[in-house]
C-alpha atoms as a PDB file:
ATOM      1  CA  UNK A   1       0.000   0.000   0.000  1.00  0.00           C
ATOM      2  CA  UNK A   2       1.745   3.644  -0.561  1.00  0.00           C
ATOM      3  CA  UNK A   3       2.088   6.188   1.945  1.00  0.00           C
ATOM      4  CA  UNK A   4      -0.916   8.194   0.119  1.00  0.00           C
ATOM      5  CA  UNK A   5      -2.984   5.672   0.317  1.00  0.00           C
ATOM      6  CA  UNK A   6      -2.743   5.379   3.889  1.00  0.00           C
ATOM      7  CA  UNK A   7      -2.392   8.773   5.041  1.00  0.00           C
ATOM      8  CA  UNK A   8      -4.871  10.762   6.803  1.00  0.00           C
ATOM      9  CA  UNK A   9      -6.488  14.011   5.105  1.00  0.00           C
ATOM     10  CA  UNK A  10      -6.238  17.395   7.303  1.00  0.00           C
ATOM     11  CA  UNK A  11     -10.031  17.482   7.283  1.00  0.00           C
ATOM     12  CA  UNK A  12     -10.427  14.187   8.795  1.00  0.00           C
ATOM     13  CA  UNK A  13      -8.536  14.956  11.347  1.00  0.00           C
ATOM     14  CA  UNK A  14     -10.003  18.255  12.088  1.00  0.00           C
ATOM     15  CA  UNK A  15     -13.155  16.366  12.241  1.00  0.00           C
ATOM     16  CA  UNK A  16     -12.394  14.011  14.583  1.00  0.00           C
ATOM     17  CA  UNK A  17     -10.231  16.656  17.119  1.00  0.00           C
ATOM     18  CA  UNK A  18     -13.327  19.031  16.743  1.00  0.00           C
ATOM     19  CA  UNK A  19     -16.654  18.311  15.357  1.00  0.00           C
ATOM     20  CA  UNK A  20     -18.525  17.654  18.922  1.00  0.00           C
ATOM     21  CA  UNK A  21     -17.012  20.986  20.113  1.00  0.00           C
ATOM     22  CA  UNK A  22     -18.407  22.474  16.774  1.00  0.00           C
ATOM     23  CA  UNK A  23     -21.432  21.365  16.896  1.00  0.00           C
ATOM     24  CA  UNK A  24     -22.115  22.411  20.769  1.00  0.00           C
ATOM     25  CA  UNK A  25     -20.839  25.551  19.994  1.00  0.00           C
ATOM     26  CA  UNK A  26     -23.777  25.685  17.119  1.00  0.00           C
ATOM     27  CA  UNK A  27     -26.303  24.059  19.116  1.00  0.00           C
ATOM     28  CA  UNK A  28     -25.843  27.101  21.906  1.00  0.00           C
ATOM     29  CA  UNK A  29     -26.741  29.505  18.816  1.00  0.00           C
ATOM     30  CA  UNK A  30     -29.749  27.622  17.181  1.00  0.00           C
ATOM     31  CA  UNK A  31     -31.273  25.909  19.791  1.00  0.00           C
ATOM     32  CA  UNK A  32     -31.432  23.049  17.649  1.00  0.00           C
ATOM     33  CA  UNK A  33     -29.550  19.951  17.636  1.00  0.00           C
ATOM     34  CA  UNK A  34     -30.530  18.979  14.599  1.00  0.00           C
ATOM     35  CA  UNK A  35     -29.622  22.077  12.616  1.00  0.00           C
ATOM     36  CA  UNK A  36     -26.104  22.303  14.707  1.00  0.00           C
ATOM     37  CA  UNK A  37     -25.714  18.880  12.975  1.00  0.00           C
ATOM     38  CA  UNK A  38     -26.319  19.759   9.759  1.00  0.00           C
ATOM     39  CA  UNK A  39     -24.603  22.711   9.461  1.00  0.00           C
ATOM     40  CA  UNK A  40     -21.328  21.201  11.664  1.00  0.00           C
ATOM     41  CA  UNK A  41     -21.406  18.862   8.427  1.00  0.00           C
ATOM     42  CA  UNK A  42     -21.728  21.644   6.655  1.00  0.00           C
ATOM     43  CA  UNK A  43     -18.639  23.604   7.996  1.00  0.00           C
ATOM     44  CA  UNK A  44     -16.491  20.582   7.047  1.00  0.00           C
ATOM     45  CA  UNK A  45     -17.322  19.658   3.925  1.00  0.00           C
ATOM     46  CA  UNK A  46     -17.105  23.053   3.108  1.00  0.00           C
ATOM     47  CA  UNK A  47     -13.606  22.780   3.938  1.00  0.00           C
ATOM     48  CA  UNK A  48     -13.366  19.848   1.937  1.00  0.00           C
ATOM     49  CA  UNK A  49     -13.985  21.317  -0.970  1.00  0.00           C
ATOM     50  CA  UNK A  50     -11.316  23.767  -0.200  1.00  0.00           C
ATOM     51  CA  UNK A  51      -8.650  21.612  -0.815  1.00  0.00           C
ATOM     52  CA  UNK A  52      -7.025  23.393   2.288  1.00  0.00           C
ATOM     53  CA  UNK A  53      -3.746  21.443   3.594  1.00  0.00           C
ATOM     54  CA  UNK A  54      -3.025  23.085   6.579  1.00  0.00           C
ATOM     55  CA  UNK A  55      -5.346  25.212   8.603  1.00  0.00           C
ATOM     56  CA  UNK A  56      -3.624  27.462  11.233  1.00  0.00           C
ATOM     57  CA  UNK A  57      -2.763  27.567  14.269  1.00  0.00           C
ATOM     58  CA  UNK A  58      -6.060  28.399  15.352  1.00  0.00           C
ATOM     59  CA  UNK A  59      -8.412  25.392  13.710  1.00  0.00           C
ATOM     60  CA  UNK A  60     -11.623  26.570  16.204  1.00  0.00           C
ATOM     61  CA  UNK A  61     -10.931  29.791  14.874  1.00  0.00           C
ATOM     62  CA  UNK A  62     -11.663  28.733  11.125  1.00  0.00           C
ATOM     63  CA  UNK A  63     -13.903  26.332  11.903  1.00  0.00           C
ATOM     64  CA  UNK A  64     -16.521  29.184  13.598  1.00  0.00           C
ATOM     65  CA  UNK A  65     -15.664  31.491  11.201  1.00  0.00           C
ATOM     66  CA  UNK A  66     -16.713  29.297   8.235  1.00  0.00           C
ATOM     67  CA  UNK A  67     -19.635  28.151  10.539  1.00  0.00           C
ATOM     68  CA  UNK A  68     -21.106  31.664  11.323  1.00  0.00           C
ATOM     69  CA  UNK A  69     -21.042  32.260   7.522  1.00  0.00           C
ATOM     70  CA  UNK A  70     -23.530  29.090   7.076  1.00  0.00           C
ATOM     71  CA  UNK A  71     -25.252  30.468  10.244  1.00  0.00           C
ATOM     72  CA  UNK A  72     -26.108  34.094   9.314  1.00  0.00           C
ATOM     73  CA  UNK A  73     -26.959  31.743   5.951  1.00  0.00           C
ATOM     74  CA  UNK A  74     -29.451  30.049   7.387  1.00  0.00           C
ATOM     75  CA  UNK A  75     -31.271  32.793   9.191  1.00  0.00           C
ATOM     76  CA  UNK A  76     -31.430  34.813   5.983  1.00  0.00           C
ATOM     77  CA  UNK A  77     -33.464  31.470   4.362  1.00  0.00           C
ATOM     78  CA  UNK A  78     -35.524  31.353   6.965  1.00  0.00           C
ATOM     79  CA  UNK A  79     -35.954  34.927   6.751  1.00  0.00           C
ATOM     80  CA  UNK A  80     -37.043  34.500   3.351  1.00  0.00           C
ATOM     81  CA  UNK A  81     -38.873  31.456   3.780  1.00  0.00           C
ATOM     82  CA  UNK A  82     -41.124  33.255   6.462  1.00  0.00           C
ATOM     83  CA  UNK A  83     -41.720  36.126   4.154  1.00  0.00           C
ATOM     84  CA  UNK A  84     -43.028  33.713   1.639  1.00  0.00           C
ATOM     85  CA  UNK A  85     -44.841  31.559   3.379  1.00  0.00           C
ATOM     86  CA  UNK A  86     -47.137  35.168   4.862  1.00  0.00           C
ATOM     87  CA  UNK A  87     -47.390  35.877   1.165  1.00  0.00           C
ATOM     88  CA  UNK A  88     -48.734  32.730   0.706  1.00  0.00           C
ATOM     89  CA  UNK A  89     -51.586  32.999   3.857  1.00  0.00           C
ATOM     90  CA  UNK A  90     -52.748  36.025   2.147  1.00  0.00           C
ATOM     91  CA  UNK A  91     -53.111  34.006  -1.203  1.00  0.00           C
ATOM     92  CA  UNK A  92     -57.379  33.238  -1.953  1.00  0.00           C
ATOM     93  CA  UNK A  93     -57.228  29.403  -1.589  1.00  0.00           C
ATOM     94  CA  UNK A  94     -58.020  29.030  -5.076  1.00  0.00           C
ATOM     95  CA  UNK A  95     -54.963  30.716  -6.596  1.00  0.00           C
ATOM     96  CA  UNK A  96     -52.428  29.047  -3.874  1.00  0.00           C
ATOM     97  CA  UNK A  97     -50.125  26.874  -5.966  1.00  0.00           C
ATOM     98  CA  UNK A  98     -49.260  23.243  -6.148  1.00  0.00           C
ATOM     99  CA  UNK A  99     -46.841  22.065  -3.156  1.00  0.00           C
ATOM    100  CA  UNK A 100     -44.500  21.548  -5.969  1.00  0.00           C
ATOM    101  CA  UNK A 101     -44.767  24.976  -7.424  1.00  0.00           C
ATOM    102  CA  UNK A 102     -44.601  26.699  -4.036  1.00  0.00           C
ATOM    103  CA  UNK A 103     -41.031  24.649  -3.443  1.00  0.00           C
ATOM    104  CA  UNK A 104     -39.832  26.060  -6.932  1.00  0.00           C
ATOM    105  CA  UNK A 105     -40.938  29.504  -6.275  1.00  0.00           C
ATOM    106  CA  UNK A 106     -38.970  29.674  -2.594  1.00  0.00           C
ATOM    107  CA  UNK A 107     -35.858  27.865  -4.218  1.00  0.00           C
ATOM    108  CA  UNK A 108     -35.925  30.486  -6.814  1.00  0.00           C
ATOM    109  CA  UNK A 109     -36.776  33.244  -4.133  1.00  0.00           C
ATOM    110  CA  UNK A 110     -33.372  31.940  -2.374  1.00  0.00           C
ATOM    111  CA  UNK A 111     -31.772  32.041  -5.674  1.00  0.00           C
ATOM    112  CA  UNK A 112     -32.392  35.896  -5.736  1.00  0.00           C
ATOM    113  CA  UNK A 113     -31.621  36.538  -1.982  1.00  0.00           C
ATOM    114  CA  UNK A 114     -28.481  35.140  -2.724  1.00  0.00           C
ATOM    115  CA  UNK A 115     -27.688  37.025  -5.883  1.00  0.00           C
ATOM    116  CA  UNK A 116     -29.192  40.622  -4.034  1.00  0.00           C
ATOM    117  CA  UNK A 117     -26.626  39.760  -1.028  1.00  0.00           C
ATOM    118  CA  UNK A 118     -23.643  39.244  -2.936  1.00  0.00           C
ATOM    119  CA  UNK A 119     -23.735  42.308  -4.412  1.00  0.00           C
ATOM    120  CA  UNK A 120     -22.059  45.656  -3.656  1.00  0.00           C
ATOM    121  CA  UNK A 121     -24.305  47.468  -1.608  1.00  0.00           C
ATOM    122  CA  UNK A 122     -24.668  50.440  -3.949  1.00  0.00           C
ATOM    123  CA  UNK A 123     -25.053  48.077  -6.753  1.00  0.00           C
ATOM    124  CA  UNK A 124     -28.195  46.422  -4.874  1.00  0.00           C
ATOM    125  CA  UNK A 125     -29.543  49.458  -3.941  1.00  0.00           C
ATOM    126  CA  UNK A 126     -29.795  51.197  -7.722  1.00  0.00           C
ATOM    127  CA  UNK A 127     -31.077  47.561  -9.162  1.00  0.00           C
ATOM    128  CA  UNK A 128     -33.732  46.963  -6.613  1.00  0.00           C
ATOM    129  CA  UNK A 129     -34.616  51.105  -7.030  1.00  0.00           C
ATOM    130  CA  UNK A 130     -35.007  50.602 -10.540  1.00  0.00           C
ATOM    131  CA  UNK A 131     -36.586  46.823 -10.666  1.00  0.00           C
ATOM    132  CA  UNK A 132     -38.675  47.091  -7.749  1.00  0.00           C
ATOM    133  CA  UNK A 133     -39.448  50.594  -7.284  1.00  0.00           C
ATOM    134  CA  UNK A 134     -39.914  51.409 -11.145  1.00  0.00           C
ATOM    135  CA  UNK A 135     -37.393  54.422 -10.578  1.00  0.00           C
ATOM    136  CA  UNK A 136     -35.867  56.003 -13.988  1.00  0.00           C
ATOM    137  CA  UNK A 137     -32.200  56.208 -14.137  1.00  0.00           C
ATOM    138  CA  UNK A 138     -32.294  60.150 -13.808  1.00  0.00           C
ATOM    139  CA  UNK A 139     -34.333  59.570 -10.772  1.00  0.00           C
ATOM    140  CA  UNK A 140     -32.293  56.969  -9.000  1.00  0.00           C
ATOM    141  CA  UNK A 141     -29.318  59.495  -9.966  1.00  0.00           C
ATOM    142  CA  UNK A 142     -31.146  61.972  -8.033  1.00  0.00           C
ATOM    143  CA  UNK A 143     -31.866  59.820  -5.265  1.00  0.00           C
ATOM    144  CA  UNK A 144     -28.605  58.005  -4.449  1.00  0.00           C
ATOM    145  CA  UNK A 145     -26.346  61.499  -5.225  1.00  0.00           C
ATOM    146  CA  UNK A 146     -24.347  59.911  -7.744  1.00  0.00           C
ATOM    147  CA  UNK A 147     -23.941  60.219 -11.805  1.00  0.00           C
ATOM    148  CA  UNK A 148     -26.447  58.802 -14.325  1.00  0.00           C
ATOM    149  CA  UNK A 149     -23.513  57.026 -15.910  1.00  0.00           C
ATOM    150  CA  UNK A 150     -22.599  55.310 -12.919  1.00  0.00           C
ATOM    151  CA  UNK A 151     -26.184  54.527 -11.506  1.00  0.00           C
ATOM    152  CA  UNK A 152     -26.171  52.555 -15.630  1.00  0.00           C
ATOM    153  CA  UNK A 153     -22.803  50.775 -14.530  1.00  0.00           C
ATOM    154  CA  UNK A 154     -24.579  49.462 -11.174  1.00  0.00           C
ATOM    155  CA  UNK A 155     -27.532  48.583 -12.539  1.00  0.00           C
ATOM    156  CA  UNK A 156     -26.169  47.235 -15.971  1.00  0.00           C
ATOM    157  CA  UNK A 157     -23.673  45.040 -13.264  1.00  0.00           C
ATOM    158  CA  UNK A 158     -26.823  43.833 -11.037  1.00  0.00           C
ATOM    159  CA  UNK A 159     -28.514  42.329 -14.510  1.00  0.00           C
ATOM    160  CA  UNK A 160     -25.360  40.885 -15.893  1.00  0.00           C
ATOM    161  CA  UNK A 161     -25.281  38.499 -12.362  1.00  0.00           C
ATOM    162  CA  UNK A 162     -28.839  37.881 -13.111  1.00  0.00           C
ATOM    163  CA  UNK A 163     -28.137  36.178 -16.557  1.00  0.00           C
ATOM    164  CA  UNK A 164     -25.223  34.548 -15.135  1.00  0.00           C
ATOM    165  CA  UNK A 165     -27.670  32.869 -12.737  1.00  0.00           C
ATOM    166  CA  UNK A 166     -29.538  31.638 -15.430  1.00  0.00           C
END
């Protein structure tokens, strides 16, 4: 057998030195076990697909760094899950969609959180002004104290991450 084949990977042993302190540590924030769990599995095989050798002197320090990420994640689906499912309790039973249609709609709906919240702030702001809000150029301009021509450069930014969703 070769010495690759029999070595350990850094993960794996990160894993084993820390995943019950992990996922106490996220159990203390959620106050749920089983969402500590799955986002403790989540921290690591985020890592994983890292392809991280070495991981500091520190390893708690990574591993609740990477986990707070996934946390504040989390919140902002349920966030948007809650919002959806008011929508929804508002919706005449009649025009309420299939079970399957209302799970494509909120994946989708996370799908455009996600795209919103990785934008630069500014960027958001003049795309959701002019998408949402129906706002002219000029008038976003006005709004947001900046140039036409750069208002067109967030807002022309915001759509091109749209189609690259697609």
């Amino acid at each position: 057998m070769s010495a690759s084949a029999t070595s350990v990977h850094p993960v794996q042993t990160l894993y084993l030195e820390h995943h019950g302190w992990l996922q106490a540590w996220l159990r203390r924030r959620l106050d749920d076990s089983q969402q500590a769990a799955d986002l403790a599995h989540d921290t690591f095989v985020r890592l994983l697909a890292g392809r991280r050798e070495h991981f500091g002197d520190e390893p708690r320090a990574l591993l609740t760094h990477v986990a707070k990420g996934l946390v504040v994640d989390h919140w902002r689906r349920r966030e948007v899950e809650r919002a959806y499912l008011e929508a929804l309790a508002a919706t005449p039973e009649a025009l309420a969609p299939s079970p399957e249609t209302r799970l494509a709609l909120l994946q989708t709906l996370l799908q455009i959180d996600s795209l919103l919240t990785g934008l630069a702030p500014r960027t958001r702001a003049c795309f959701l002004l002019a998408q949402l809000d129906g706002l002219t150029l000029a008038q976003i301009a006005e709004r947001m104290a900046m140039p036409v021509i750069t208002v067109r450069r967030h807002v022309h930014k915001a759509l091109l991450a749209c189609m690259a969703c697609l």
